[in-house]
C-alpha atoms as a PDB file:
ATOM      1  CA  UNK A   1     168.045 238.680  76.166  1.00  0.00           C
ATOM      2  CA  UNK A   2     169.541 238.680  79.266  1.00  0.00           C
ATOM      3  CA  UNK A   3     173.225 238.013  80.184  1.00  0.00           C
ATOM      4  CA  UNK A   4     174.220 234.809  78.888  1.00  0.00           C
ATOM      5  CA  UNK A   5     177.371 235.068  81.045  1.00  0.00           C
ATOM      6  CA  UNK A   6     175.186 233.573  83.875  1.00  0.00           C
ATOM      7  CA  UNK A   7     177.598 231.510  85.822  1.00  0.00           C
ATOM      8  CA  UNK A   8     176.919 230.173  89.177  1.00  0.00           C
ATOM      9  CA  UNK A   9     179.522 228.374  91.657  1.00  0.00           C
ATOM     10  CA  UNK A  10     182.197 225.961  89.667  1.00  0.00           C
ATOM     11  CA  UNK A  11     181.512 227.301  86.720  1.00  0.00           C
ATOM     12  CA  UNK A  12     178.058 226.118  85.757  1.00  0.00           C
ATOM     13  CA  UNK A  13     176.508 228.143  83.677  1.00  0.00           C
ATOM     14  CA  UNK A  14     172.484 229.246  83.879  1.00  0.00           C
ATOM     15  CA  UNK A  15     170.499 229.043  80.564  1.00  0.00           C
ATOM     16  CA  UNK A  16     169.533 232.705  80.271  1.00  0.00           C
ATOM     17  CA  UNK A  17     166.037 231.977  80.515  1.00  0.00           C
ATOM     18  CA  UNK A  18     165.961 231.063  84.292  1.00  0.00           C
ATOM     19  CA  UNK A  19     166.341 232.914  87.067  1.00  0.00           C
ATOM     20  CA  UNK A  20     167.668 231.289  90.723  1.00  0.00           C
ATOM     21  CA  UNK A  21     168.064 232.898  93.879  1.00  0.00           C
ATOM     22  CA  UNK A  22     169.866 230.225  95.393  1.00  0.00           C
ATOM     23  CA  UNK A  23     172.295 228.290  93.290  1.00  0.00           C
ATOM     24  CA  UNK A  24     174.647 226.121  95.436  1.00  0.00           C
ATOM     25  CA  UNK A  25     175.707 223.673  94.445  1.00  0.00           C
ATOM     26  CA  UNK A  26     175.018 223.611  90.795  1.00  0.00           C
ATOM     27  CA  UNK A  27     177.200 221.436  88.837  1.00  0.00           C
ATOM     28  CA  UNK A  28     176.282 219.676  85.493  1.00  0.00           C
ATOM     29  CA  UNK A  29     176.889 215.660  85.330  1.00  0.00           C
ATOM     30  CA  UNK A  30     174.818 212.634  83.839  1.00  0.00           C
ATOM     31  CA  UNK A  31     172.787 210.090  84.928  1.00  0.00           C
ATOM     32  CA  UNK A  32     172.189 206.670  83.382  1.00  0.00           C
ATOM     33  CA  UNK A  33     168.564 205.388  82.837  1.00  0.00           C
ATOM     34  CA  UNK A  34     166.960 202.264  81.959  1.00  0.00           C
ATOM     35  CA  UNK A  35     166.029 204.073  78.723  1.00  0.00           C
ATOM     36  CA  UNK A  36     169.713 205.829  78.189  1.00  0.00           C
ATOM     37  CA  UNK A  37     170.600 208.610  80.108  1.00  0.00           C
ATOM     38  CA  UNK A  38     169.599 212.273  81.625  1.00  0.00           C
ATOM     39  CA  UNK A  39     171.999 215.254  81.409  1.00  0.00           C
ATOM     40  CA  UNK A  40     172.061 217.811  83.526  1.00  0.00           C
ATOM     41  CA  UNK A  41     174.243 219.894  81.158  1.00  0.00           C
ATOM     42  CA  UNK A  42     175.568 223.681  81.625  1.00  0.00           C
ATOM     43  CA  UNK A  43     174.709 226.502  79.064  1.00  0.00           C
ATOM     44  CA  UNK A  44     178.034 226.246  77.664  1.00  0.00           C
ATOM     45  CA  UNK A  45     177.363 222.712  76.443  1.00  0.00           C
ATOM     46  CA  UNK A  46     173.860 222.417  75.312  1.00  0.00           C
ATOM     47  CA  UNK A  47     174.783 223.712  72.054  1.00  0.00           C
ATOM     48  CA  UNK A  48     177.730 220.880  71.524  1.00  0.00           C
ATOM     49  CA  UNK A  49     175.596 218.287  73.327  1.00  0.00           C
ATOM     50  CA  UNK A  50     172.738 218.337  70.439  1.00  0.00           C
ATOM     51  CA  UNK A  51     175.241 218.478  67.879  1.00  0.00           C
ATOM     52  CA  UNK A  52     177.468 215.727  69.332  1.00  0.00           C
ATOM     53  CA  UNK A  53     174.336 213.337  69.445  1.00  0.00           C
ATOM     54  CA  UNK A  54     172.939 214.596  65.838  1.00  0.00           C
ATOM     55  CA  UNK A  55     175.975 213.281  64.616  1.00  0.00           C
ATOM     56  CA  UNK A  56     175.018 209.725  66.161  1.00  0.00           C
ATOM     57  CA  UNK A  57     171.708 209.419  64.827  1.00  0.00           C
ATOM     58  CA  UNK A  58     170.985 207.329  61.981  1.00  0.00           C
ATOM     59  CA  UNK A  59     168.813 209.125  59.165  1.00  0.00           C
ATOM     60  CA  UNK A  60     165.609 209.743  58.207  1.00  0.00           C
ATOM     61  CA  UNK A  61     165.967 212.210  61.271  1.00  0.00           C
ATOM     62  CA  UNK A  62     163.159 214.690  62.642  1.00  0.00           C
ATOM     63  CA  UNK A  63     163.727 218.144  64.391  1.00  0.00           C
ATOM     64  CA  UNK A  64     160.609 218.890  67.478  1.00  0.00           C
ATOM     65  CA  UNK A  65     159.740 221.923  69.058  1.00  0.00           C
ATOM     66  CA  UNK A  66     157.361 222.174  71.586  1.00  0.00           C
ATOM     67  CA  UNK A  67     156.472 226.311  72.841  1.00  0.00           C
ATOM     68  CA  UNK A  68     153.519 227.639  74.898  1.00  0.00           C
ATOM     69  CA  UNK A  69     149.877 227.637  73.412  1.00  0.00           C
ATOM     70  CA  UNK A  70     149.627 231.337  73.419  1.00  0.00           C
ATOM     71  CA  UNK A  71     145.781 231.019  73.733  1.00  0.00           C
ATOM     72  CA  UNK A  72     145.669 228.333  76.589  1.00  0.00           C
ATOM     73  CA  UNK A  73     148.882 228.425  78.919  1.00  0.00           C
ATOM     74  CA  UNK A  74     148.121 225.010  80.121  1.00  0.00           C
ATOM     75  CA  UNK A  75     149.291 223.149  77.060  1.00  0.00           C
ATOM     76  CA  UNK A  76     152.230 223.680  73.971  1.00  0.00           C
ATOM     77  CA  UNK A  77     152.112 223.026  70.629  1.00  0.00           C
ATOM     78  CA  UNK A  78     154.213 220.511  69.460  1.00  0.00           C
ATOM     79  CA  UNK A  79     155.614 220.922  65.947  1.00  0.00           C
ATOM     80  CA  UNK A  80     158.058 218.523  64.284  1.00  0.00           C
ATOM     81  CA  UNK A  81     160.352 219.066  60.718  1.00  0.00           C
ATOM     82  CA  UNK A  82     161.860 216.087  58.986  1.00  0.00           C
ATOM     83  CA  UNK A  83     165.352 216.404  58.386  1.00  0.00           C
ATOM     84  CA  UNK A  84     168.663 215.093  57.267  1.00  0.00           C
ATOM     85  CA  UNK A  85     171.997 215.419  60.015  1.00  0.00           C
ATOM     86  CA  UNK A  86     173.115 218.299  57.549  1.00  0.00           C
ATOM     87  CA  UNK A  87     169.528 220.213  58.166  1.00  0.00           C
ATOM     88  CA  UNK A  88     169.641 219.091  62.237  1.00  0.00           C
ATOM     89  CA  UNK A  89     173.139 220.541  62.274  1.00  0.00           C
ATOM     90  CA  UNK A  90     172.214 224.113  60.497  1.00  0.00           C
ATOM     91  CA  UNK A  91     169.305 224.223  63.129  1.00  0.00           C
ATOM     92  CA  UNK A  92     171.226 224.359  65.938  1.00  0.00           C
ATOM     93  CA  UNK A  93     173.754 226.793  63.933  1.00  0.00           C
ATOM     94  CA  UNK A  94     171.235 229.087  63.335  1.00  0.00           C
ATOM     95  CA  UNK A  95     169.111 228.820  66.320  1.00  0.00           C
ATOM     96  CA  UNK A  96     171.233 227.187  68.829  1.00  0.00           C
ATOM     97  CA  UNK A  97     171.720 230.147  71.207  1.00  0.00           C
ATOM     98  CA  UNK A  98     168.134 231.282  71.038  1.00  0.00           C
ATOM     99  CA  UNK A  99     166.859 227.338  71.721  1.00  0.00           C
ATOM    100  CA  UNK A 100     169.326 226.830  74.484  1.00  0.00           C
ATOM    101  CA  UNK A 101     168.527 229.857  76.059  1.00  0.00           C
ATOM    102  CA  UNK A 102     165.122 229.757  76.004  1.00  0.00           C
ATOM    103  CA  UNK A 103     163.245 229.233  79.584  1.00  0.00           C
ATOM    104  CA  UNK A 104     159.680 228.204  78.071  1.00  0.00           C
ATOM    105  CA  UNK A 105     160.560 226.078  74.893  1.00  0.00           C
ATOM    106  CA  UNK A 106     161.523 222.532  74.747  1.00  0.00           C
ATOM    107  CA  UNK A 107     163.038 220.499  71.430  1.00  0.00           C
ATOM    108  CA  UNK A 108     164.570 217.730  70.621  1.00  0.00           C
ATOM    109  CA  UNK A 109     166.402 215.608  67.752  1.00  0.00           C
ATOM    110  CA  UNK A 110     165.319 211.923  66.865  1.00  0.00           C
ATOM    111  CA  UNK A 111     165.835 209.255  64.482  1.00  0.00           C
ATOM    112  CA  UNK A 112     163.277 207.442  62.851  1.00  0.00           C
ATOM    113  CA  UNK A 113     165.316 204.149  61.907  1.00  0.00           C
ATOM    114  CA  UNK A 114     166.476 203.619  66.047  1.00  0.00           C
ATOM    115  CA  UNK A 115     164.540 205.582  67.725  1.00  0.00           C
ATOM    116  CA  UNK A 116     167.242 207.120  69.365  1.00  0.00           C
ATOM    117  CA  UNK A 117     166.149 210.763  70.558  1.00  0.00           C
ATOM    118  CA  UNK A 118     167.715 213.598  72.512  1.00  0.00           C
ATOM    119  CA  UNK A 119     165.203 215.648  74.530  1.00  0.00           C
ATOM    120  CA  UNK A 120     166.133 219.481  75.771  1.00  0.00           C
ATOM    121  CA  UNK A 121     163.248 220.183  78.627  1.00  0.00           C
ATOM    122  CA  UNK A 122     162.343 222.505  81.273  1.00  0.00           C
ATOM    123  CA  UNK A 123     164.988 223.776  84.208  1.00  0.00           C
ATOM    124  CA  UNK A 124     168.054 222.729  81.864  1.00  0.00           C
ATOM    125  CA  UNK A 125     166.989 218.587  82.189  1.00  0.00           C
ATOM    126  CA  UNK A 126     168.184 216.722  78.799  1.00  0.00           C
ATOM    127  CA  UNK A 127     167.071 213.334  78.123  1.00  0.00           C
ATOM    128  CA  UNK A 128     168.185 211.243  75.461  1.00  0.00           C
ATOM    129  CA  UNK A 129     166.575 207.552  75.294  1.00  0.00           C
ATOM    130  CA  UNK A 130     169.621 204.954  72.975  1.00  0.00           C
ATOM    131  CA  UNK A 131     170.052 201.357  73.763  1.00  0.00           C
ATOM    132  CA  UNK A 132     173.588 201.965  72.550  1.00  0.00           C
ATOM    133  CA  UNK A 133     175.397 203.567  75.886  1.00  0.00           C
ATOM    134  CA  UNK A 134     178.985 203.321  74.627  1.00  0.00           C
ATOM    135  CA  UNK A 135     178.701 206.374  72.060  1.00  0.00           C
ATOM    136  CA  UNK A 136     177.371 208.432  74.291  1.00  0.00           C
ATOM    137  CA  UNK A 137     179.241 208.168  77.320  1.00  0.00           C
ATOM    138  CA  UNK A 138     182.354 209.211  74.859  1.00  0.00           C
ATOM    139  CA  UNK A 139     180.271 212.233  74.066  1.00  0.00           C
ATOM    140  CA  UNK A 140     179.984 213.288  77.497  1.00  0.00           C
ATOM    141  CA  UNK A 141     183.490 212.465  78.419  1.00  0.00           C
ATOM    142  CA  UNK A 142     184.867 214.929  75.665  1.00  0.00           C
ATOM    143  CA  UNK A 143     182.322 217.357  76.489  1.00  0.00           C
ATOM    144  CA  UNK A 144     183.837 216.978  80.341  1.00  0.00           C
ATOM    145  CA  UNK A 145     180.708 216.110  81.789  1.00  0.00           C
ATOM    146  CA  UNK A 146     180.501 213.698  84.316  1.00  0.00           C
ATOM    147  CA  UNK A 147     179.088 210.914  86.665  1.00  0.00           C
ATOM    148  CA  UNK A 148     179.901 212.888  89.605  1.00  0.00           C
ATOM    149  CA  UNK A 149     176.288 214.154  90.729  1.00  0.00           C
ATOM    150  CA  UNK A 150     175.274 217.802  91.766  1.00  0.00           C
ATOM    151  CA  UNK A 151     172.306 220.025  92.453  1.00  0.00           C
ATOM    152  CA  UNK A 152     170.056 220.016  89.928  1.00  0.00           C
ATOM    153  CA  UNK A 153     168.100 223.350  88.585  1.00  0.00           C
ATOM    154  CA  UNK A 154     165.277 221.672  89.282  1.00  0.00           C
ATOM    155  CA  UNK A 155     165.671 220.883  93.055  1.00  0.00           C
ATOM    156  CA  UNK A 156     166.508 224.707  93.585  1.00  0.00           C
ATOM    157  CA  UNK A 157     163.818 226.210  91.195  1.00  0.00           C
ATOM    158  CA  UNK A 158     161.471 227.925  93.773  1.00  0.00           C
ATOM    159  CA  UNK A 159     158.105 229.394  92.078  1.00  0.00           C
ATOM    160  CA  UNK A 160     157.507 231.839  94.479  1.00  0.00           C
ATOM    161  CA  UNK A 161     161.008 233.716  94.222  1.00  0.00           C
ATOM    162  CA  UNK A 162     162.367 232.069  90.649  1.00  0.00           C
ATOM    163  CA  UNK A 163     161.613 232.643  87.046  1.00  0.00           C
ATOM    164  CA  UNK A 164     161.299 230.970  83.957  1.00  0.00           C
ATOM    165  CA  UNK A 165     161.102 233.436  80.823  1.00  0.00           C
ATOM    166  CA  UNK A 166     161.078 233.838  76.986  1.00  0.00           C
ATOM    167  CA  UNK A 167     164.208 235.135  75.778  1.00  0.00           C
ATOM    168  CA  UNK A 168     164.594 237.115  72.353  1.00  0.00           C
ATOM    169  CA  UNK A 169     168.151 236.675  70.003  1.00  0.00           C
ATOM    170  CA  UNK A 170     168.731 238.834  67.721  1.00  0.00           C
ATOM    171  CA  UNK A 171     165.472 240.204  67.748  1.00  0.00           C
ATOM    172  CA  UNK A 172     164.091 236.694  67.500  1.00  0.00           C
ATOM    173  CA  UNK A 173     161.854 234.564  69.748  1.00  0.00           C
ATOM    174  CA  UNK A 174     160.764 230.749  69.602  1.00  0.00           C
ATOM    175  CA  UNK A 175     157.710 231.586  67.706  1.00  0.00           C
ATOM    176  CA  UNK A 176     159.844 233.200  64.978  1.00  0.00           C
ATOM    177  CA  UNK A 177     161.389 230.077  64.678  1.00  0.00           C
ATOM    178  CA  UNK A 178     158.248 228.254  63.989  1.00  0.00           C
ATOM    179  CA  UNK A 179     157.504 230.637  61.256  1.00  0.00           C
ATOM    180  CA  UNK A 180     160.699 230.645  59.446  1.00  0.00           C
ATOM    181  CA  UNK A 181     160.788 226.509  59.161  1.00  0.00           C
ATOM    182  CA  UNK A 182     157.031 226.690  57.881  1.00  0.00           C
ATOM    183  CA  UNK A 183     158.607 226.969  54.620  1.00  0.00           C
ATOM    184  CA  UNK A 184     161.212 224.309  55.287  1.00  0.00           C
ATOM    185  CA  UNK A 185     158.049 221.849  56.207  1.00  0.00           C
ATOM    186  CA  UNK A 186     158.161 222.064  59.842  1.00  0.00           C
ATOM    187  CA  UNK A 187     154.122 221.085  61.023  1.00  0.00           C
ATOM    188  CA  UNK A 188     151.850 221.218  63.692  1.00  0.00           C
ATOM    189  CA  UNK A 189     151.305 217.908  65.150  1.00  0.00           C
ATOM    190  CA  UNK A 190     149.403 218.459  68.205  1.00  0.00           C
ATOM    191  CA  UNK A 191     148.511 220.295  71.850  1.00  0.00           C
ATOM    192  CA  UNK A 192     149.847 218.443  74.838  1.00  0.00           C
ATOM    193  CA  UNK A 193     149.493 219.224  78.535  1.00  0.00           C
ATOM    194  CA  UNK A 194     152.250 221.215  79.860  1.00  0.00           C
END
C-alpha cells in the first residue's frame, strides 16, 4: 500500500488509492442535496464519517460492496451483508483502512426501516441520501467539515496523467474481504455497469 500520509495543500488528505498531479486547491466540505447531502471528505475522516452515520441508522441495517468484475472491467459486482450497528461498526474496524483506501472499490451502509444510506464512491465522493438533515449536519460539524466549498478530486482527476489503483493492507485486498464475510452471509446480488 502506498503512503497513506498523502496530504495535499491545507491538509487534505489523498485516499491512498489515487494518484493527482495537480492538487490545488483540495479541501474537503459538504454539499446539501435534494436527497441529503454529498461529502467531499479527506482520508482522515472517511473512517469516522461511516461510523458517525452507522450510529444514526435505524436497524435491520445492510453492509454493500461493490469491486471490479475481474472477468469484464466494464461492470462490478455488487455484494450486500445484512447486519446489526454492532456488525456495521466491526466492519469498518476491521476493514476500515483497507475500504477507505481503496481506489477501485465502492461501499456503503443502509437501513432498511428509513432508507437512510451512506454511499463511499469513486475519486473520494460520499453520498448519503436522509430526509432527516439535522443529525447529520452535527456529524459533520464535529468531524470539522464544512460548507465552505473546494476543489473536488474529481474536477482534478486527469486520465491521461492520474491513477486510480487497488491497494493491499496487511496483505489484504477488497476481494479478500468478500471472501472472509462469505461466511458471515455477505451475497452476490448482481453486475452493474461501472
Amino acid at each position: 500500500m502506498k503512503d497513506a500520509g498523502n496530504c495535499c495543500n491545507g491538509g487534505f488528505e489523498l485516499i491512498s488509492g489515487i494518484s493527482l498531479t495537480d492538487t490545488k486547491g483540495l479541501g474537503e466540505f459538504y454539499e446539501e442535496t435534494r436527497e441529503g447531502f454529498w461529502i467531499y471528505p479527506s482520508a482522515d475522516n472517511i473512517c469516522a464519517l461511516a461510523s458517525g452515520v452507522v450510529k444514526e441508522l435505524s436497524e435491520p441495517m445492510f453492509f454493500f460492496l461493490e469491486v471490479p468484475c475481474e472477468e469484464d472491467e466494464n461492470y462490478f459486482e455488487l455484494y450486500y451483508l445484512e447486519c446489526t450497528k454492532s456488525v456495521a461498526q466491526a466492519i469498518i474496524k476491521r476493514y476500515g483502512e483497507l475500504l477507505k483506501n481503496d481506489g477501485i472499490s465502492r461501499f456503503g451502509f443502509g437501513s432498511h426501516k428509513t432508507g437512510e444510506e451512506i454511499y463511499f464512491q469513486s475519486l473520494q465522493r460520499v453520498s448519503v441520501f436522509s430526509e432527516d438533515r439535522e443529525k447529520y449536519l452535527k456529524l459533520f460539524k464535529n468531524l470539522g467539515i464544512s460548507d465552505k466549498v473546494f476543489t473536488t478530486v474529481s474536477q482534478l482527476f486527469d486520465p491521461d496523467t492520474d491513477d486510480i489503483v487497488a491497494v493491499e493492507f496487511n496483505g489484504e485486498t477488497v476481494y479478500d474481504i468478500v471472501e472472509n464475510l462469505k461466511s458471515a452471509g455477505l451475497y452476490f446480488d448482481k453486475k452493474i455497469k461501472f
